[in-house]
Protein backbone atom coordinates (compact mmCIF):
# COMPACT_ATOMS: atom_id res chain seq x y z
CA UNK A 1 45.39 124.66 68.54
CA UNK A 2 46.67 122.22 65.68
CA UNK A 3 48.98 124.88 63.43
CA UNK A 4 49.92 124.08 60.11
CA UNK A 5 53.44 122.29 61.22
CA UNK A 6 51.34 119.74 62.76
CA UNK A 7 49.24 119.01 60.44
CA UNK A 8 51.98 118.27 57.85
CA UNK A 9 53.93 116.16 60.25
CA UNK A 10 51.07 114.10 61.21
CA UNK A 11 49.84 114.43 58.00
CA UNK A 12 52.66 112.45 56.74
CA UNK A 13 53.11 110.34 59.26
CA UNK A 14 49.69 108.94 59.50
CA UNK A 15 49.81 108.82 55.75
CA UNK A 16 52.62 106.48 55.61
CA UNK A 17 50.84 103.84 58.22
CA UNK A 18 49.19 101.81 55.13
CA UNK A 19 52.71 102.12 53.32
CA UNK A 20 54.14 100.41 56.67
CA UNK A 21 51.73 97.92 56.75
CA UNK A 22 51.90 96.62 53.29
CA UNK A 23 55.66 97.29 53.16
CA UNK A 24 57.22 96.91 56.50
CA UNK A 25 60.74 97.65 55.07
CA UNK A 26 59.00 101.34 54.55
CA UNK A 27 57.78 101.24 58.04
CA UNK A 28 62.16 100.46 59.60
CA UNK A 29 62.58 103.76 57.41
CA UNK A 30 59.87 105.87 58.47
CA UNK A 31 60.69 104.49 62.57
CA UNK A 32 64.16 105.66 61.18
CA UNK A 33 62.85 109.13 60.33
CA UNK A 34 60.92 109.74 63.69
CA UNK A 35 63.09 107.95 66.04
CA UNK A 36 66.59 109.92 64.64
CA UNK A 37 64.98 113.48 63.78
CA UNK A 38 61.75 113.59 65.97
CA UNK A 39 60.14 115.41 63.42
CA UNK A 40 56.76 115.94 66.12
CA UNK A 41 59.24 117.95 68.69
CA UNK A 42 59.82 120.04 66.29
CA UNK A 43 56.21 121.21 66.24
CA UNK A 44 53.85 122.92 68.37
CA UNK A 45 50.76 120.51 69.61
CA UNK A 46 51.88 116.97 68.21
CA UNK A 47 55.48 117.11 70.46
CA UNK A 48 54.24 114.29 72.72
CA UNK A 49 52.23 112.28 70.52
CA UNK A 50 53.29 108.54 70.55
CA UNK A 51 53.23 108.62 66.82
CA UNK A 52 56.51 105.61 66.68
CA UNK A 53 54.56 104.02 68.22
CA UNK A 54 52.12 104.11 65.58
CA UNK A 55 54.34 103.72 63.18
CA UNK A 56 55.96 100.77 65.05
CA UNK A 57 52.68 99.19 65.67
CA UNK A 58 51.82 99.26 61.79
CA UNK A 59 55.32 97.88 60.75
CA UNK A 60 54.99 95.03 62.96
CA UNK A 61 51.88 93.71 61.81
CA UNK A 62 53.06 93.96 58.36
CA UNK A 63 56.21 91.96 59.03
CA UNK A 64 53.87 89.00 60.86
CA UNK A 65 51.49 88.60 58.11
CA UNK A 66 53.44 89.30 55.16
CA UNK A 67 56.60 87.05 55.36
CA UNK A 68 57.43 87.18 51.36
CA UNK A 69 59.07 90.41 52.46
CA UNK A 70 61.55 88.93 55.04
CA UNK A 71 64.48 86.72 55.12
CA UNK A 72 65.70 84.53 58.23
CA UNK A 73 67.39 85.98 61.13
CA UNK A 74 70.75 86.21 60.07
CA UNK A 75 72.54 83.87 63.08
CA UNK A 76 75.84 85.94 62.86
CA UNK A 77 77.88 85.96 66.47
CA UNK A 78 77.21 89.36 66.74
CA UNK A 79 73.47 88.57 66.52
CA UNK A 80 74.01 86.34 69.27
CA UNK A 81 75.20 88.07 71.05
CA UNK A 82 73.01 90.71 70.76
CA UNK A 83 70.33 88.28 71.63
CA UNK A 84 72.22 87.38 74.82
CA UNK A 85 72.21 91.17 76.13
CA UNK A 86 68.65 91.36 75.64
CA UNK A 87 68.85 88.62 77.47
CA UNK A 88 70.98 89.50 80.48
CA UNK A 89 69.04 92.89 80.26
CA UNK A 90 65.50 91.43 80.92
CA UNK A 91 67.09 89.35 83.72
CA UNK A 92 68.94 92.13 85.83
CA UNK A 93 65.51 93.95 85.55
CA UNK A 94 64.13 90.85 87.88
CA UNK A 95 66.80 92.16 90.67
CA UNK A 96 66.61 95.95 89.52
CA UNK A 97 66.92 98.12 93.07
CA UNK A 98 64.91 100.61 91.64
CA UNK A 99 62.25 98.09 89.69
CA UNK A 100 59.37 100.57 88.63
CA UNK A 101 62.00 103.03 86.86
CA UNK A 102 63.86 99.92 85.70
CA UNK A 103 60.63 98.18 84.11
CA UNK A 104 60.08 101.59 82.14
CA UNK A 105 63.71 101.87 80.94
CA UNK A 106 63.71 98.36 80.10
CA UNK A 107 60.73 98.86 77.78
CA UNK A 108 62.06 101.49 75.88
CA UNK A 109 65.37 99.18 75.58
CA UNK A 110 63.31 96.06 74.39
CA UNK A 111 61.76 98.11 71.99
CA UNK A 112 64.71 99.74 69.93
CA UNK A 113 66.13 96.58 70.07
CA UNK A 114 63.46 94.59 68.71
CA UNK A 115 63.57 97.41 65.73
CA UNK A 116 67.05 96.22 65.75
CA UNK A 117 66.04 92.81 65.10
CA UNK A 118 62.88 93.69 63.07
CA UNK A 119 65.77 95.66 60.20
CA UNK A 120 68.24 92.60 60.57
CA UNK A 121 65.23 90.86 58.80
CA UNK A 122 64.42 93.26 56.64
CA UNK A 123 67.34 94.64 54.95
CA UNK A 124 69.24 92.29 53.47
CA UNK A 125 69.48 93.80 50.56
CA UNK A 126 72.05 96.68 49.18
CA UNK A 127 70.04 99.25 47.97
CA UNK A 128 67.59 98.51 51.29
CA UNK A 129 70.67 99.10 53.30
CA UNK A 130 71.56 102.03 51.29
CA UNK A 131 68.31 103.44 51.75
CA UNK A 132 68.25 103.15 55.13
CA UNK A 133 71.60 104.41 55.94
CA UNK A 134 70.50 107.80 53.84
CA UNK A 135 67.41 107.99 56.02
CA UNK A 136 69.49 108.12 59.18
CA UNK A 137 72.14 110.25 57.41
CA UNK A 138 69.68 112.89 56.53
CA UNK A 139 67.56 112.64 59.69
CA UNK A 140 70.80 113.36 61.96
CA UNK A 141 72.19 115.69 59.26
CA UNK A 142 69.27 118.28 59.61
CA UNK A 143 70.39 118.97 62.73
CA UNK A 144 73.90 119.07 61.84
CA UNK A 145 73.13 121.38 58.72
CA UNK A 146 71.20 123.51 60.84
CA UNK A 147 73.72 123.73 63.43
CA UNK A 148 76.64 124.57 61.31
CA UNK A 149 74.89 127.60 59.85
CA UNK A 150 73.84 128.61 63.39
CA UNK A 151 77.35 128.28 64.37
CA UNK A 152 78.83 130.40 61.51
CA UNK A 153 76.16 133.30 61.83
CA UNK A 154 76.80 133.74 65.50
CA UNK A 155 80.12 133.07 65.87
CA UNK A 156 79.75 130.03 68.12
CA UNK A 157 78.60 132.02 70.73
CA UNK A 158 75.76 129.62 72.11
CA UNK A 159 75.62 125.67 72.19
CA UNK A 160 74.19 123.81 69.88
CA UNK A 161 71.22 121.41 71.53
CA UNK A 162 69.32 118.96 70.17
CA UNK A 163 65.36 118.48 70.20
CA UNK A 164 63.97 118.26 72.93
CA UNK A 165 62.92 115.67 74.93
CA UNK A 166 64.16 112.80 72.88
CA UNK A 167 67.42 110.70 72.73
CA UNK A 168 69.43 113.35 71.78
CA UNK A 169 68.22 116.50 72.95
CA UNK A 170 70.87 117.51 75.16
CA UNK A 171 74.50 119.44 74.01
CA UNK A 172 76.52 115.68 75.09
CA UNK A 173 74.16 113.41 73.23
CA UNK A 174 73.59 115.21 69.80
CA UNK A 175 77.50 116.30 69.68
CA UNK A 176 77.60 112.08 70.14
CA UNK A 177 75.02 111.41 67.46
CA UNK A 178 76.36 114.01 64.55
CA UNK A 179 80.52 111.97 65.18
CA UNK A 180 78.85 108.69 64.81
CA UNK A 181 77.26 109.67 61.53
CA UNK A 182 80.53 112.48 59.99
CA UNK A 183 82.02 109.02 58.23
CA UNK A 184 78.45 107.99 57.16
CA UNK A 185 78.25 111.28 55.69
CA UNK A 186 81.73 111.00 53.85
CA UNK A 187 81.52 107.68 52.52
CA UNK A 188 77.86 107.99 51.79
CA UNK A 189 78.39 110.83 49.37
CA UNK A 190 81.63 108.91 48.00
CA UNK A 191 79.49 106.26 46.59
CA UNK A 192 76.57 108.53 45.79
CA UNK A 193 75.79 109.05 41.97
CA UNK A 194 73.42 112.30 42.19
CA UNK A 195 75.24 115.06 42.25
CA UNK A 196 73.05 116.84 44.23
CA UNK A 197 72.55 114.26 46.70
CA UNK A 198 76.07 114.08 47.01
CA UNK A 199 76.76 117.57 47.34
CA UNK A 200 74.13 117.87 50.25
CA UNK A 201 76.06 115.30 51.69
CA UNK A 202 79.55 116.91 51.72
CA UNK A 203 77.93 120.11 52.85
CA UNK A 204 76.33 118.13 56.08
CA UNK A 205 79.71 116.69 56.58
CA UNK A 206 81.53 120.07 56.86
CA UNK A 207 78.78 122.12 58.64
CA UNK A 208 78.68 118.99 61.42
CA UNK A 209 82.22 119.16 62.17
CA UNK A 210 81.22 122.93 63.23
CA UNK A 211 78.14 121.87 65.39
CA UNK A 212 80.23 119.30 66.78
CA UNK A 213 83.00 121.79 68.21
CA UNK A 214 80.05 124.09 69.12
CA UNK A 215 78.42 122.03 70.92
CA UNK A 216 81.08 122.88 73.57
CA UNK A 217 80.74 119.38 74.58
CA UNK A 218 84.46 118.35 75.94
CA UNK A 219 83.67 114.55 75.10
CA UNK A 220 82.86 115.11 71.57
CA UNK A 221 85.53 117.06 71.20
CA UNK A 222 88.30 114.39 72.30
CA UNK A 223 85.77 111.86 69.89
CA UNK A 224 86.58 114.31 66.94
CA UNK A 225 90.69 114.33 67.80
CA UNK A 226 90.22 110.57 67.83
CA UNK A 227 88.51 110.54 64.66
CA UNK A 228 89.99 112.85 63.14
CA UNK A 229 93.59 110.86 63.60
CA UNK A 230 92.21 107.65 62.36
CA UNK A 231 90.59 109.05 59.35
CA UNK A 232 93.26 110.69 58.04
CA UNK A 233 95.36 107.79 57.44
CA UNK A 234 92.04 105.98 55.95
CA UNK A 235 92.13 108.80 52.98
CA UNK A 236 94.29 109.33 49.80
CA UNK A 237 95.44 112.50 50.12
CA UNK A 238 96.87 112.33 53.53
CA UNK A 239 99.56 115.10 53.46
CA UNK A 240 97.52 117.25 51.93
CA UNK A 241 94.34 116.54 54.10
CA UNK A 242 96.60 116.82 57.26
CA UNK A 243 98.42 120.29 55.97
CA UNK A 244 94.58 121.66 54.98
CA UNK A 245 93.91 120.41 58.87
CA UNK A 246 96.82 122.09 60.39
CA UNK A 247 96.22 125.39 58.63
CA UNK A 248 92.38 125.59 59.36
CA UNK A 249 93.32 125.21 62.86
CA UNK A 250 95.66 127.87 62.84
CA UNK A 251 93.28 130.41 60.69
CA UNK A 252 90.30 129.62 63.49
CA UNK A 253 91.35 129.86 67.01
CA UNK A 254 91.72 133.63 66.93
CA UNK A 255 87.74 133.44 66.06
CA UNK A 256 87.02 130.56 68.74
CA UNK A 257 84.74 132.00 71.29
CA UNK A 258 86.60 132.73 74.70
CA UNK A 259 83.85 130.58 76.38
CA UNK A 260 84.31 127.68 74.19
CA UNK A 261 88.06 128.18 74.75
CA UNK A 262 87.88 128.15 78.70
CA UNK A 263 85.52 125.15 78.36
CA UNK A 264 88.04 122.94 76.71
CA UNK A 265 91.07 123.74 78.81
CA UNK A 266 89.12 122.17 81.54
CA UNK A 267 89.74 118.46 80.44
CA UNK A 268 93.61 119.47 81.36
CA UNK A 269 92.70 120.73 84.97
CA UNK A 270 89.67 117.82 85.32
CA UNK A 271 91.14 118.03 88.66
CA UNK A 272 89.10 121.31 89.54
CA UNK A 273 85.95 120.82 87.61
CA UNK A 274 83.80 119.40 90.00
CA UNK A 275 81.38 118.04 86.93
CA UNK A 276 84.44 116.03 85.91
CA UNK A 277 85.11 114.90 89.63
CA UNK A 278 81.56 114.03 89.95
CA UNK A 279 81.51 112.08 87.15
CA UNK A 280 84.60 110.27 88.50
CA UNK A 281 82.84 109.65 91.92
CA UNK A 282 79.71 108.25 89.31
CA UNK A 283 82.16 105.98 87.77
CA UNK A 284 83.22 104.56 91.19
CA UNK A 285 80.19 103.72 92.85
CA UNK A 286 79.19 101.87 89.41
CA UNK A 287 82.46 99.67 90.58
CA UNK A 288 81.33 99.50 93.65
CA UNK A 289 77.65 98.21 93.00
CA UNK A 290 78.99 95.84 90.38
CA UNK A 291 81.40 94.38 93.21
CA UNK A 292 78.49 94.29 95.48
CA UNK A 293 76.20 92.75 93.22
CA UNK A 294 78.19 90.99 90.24
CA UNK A 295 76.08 88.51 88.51
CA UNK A 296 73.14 91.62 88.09
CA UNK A 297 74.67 94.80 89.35
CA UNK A 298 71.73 97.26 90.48
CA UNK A 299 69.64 97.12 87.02
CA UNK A 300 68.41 99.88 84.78
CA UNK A 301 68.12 103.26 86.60
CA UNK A 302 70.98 102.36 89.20
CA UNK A 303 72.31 105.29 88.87
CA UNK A 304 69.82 106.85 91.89
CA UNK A 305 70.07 109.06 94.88
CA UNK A 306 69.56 106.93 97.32
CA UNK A 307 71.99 104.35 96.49
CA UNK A 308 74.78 106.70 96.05
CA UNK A 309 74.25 106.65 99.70
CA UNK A 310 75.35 103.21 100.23
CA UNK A 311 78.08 102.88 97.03
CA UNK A 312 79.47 106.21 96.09
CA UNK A 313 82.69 106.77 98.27
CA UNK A 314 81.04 110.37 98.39
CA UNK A 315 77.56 110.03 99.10
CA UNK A 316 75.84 113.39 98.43
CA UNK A 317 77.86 114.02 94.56
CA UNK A 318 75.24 112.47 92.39
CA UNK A 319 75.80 112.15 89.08
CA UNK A 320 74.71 110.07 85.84
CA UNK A 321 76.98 107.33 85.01
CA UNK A 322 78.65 109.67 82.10
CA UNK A 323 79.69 106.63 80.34
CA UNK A 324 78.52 103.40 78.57
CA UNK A 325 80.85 101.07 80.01
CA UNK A 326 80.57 101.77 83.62
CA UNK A 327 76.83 102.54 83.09
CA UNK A 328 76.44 98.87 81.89
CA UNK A 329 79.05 97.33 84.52
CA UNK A 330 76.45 99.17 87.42
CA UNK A 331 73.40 98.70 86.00
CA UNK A 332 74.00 94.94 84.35
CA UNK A 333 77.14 93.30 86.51
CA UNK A 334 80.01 91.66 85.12
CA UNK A 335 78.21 89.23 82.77
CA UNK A 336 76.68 92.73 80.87
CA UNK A 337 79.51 94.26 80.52
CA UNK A 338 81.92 91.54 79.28
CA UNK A 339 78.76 90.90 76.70
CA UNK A 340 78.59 94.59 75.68
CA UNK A 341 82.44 94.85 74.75
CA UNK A 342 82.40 91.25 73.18
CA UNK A 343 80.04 93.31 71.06
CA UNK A 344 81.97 95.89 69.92
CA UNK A 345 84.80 94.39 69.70
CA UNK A 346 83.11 91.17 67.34
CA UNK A 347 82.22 93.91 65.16
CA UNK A 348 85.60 95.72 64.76
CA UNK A 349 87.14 92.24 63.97
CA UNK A 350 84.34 91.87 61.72
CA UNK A 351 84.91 95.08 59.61
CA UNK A 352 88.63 94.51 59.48
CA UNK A 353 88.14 91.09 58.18
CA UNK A 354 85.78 92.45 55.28
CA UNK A 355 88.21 95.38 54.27
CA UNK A 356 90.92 92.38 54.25
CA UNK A 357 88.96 90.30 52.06
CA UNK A 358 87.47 92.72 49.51
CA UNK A 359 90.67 95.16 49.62
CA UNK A 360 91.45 93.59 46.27
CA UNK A 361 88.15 92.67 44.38
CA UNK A 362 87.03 95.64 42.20
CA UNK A 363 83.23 94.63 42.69
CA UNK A 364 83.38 94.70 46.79
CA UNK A 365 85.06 98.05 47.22
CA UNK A 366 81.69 99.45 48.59
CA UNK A 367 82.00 96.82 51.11
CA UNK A 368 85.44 98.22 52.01
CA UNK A 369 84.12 102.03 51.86
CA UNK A 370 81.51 100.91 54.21
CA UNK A 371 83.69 98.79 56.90
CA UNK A 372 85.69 102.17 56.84
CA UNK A 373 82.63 103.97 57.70
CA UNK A 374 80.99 101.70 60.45
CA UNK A 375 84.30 101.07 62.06
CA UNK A 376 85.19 105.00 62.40
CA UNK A 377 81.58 105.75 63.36
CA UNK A 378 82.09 102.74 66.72
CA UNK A 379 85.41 104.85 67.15
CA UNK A 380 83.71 107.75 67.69
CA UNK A 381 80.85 105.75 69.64
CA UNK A 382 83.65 104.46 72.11
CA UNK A 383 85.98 107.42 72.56
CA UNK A 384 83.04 109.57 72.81
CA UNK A 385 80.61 107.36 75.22
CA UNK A 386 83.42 106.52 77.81
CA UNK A 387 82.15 110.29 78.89
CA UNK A 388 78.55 110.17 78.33
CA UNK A 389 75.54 107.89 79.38
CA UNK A 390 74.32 106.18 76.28
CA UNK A 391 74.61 102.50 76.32
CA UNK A 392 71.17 101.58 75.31
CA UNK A 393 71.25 104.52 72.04
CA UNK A 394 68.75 103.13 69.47
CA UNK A 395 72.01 104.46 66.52
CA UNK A 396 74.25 102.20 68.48
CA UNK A 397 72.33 99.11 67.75
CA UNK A 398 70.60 99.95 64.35
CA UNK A 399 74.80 100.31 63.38
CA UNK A 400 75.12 96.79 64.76
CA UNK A 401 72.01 95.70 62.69
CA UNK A 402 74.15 97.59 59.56
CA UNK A 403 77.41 95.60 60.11
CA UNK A 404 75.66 92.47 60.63
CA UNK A 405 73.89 92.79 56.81
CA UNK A 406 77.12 93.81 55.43
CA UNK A 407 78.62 90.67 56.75
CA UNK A 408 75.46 89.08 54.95
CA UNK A 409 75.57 91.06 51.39
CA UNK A 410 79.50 90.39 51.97
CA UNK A 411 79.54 87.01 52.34
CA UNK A 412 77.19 86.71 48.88
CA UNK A 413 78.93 88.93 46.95
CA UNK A 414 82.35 87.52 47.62
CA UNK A 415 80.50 83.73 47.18
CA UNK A 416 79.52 85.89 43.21
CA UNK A 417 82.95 86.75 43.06
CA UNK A 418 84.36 83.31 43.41
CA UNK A 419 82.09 81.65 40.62
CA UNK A 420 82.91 84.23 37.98
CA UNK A 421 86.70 83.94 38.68
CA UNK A 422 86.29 80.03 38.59
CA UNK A 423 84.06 80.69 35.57
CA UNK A 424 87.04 82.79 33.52
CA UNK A 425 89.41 80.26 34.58
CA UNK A 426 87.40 77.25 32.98
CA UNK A 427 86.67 78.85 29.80
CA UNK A 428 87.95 77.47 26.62
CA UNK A 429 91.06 79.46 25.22
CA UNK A 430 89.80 79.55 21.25
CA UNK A 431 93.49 79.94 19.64
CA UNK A 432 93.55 82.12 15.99
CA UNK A 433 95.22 79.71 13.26
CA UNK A 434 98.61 80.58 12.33
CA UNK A 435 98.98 82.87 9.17
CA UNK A 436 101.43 82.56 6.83
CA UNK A 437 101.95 86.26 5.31
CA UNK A 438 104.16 85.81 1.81
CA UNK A 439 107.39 87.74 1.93
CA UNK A 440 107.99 90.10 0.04
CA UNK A 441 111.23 91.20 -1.81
C-alpha cells in the first residue's frame, strides 16, 4: 500500500526527472538530495526503490546532449589524481580475492565517483557551488536537527542512528557525516544573507554537536576534540569561545547519561574492549594482505571471513577494517594507499595556499571562509575515519569535487583582482589647479 509519504517523495522525485534532463546542474542537486538524506527510507513502500538511479540516469543524458551547460574537466592535480584511484580501483578489482562482492562494491564506487566528476563539470560557478553546498548542508542537517531535539527531550538516553540502509545509517557513519558538515554549517550561515536561512543554519550547527556526542560513537567523539581544538583558533573570539567551551562542559557532565559516560572511558582502557582489540587485529591483517599482495592488496570486500584465516594473526576475530587508511592499504596495496593520502594531503596544501593568497584581498574572503571550512571538515574526515570504514563515502569525494572548483573560481577571481589593481594603478592622476585665496587683513 502506497501511503501518502510515498507519494510525495516520489512525487517529487519523478517530477524533477525533466528538470534533470534539461538542466543537469539540477539533476548533481537533486542526486545530492537523495544520495545525502535518502528521502525514500524515510518512507513506507518506496524505501528500496532505485530512484538515484533515476535521477542519475536523467542527469547524465542531459549532460551528453546538452554541452552549453558544461565547462572542461578542470585538470587540477587533485583531479588527477582522483582519476588515477579510479584507476588503481578498477585494476585491483581484476585480482579482487573475493571478485563477485568486489565487482558490486566497485560499481557503487565508480558510480559516486563519476557524480564526482559529472559536478567538477558542472559547477564552476559560485552561486552553483553555493547551491550545492546548501543542498548537502540541509540534507545532512535534517538529521542533525532531528537528532539534537531527540537528544535534549530524552536526555541522551538512546543513540542517535541514521536511515537505514544507506551510507550512513549506522551510529559510526552518521556521527562521521554530521563532523564533516558542523564547519559547512558555520561558515555557510556566516556568508548567508537571509536571516532565516542563516538562523536555521546556526540552529543545525548547535543541535549537531548534540547528536554527535549522542551518537555515543567513541570515534566521533575524539573527531569533535580534534575539531573542536583547531576551530577555535580559526575564530575571533577565541578566549571567549574557549571560556563559553570550558563552562558548558562543566554545566553538562552531571546530566551526561551514565551509559554514554562508561562508553567513552573505554578509549582509555582500549586494552579490554574486545571491539577495540578486534579492530586492532582488523587493522593487522590489512598489513598483512598488503605485504602479501602489494601492487593490488586483496581488492574491494577483503575484509572477509575466510581470509582472516590466512592474514589475521588471530584468525576467528573478524572485524571490518574500522578505518579508511588501512581499509584502502588491504583492499588496494601500496600504490592505493600512497594515492589516497597524496589526495588528502594535495588538498590541505591546496586550501592553505588559497587562505594565503586571498588572506588580504577584501573580494576573496569567501574563498578564505571556505578553505577554513573544507579543510576542518577533511580534519574531521581523517581523525574520525582512522576508526571507521569509509574510504569510498560519496561526501568524501563530492568535498574533493568542492575544493577542486574553489581552486577554479579562485584562480579567476584572484586573475579579476589583479586587472583592477593594475587598472587603479594606470589611471591618470587629474591634479585640481592651484588657488590663490586673497588675504585678508
Amino acid at each position: 500500500m502506497i501511503s501518502i509519504r510515498d507519494t510525495l517523495v516520489l512525487g517529487t522525485i519523478f517530477g524533477s526527472l525533466p528538470f534533470c534532463f534539461f538542466r543537469p546542474y539540477i539533476g548533481v542537486l537533486v542526486w545530492s538530495w537523495i544520495a545525502y538524506m535518502n528521502p525514500h527510507r524515510l518512507t513506507w513502500g518506496a524505501r528500496y526503490y532505485p530512484v538515484a538511479q533515476y535521477v542519475a540516469l536523467a542527469t547524465l543524458a542531459g549532460f551528453i546532449l546538452f554541452p552549453k551547460d558544461r565547462n572542461k574537466l578542470p585538470l587540477e592535480r587533485e583531479t588527477i589524481l582522483l582519476l588515477l584511484l579510479a584507476f588503481v580501483y578498477t585494476f585491483t578489482t581484476f585480482f579482487a580475492l573475493v571478485p563477485k562482492d568486489a565487482w558490486e562494491e566497485w560499481d557503487r564506487t565508480a558510480k559516486i565517483l563519476l557524480i564526482t566528476f559529472v559536478t567538477l563539470m558542472l559547477c564552476q560557478d559560485k552561486k552553483r557551488l553555493r547551491g550545492l553546498l546548501l543542498m548537502i548542508a540541509f540534507s545532512l542537517g535534517f538529521y542533525g536537527f532531528k537528532g539534537g531535539i531527540f537528544s535534549i527531550l530524552t536526555g541522551g538516553a538512546y543513540k542517535i542512528w541514521g536511515p537505514e540502509d544507506s551510507f550512513i545509517g549506522g551510529n559510526n557513519e552518521i556521527g562521521l557525516a554530521l563532523l564533516m558538515m558542523l564547519p559547512i554549517f558555520f561558515y555557510l550561515a556566516k556568508e548567508e544573507q537571509n536571516p532565516k536561512i542563516k538562523w536555521l543554519l546556526q540552529a543545525t550547527f548547535f543541535l549537531s554537536i548534540l547528536s554527535i556526542i549522542f551518537t555515543y560513537s567513541r570515534g566521533s567523539f575524539l573527531g569533535l576534540i580534534a575539531l573542536t581544538i583547531m576551530f577555535i583558533p580559526k575564530l575571533k573570539r577565541k578566549f571567549l569561545a574557549t571560556t563559553a567551551l570550558i563552562i558548558v562542559v562543566i554545566l553538562a557532565i552531571p546530566y551526561l547519561p551514565a551509559e554514554w559516560i562508561e562508553r567513552m572511558y573505554t578509549i582509555k582502557d582500549y586494552q579490554e574492549d574486545s571491539s577495540a582489540m578486534g579492530r586492532i587485529n582488523a587493522w593487522y591483517f590489512a598489513i598483512n594482505l598488503a605485504l602479501a599482495r602489494p601492487l593490488v592488496g586483496g581488492g574491494f570486500e577483503a575484509f572477509d571471513r575466510n581470509l582472516f584465516l590466512i592474514y589475521a594473526p588471530e584468525p576467528y576475530n573478524f572485524h571490518d577494517s574500522h578505518s579508511i587508511y588501512f581499509e584502502v592499504l588491504g583492499e588496494h596495496g601500496f600504490p592505493g594507499l600512497i594515492l589516497f593520502l597524496s589526495l588528502l594531503l594535495c588538498c590541505h596544501l591546496t586550501l592553505i595556499k588559497l587562505k594565503r593568497t586571498f588572506k588580504h584581498i577584501p573580494s576573496g574572503q569567501w574563498i578564505c571562509n571556505y578553505s577554513n571550512m573544507l579543510q576542518l571538515s577533511l580534519v574531521g574526515y581523517m581523525v574520525n575515519g582512522a576508526f571507521l570504514g569509509l574510504a569510498y563515502f560519496d561526501l568524501y569525494y563530492h568535498l574533493v569535487a568542492v575544493i577542486i572548483i574553489l581552486k577554479v573560481l579562485a584562480r579567476k577571481e584572484y586573475e579579476l583582482w589583479r586587472k583592477e589593481k593594475k587598472s587603479l594603478l594606470q589611471e591618470p592622476v587629474t591634479l585640481r589647479p592651484f588657488e590663490v585665496t586673497p588675504k585678508t587683513y
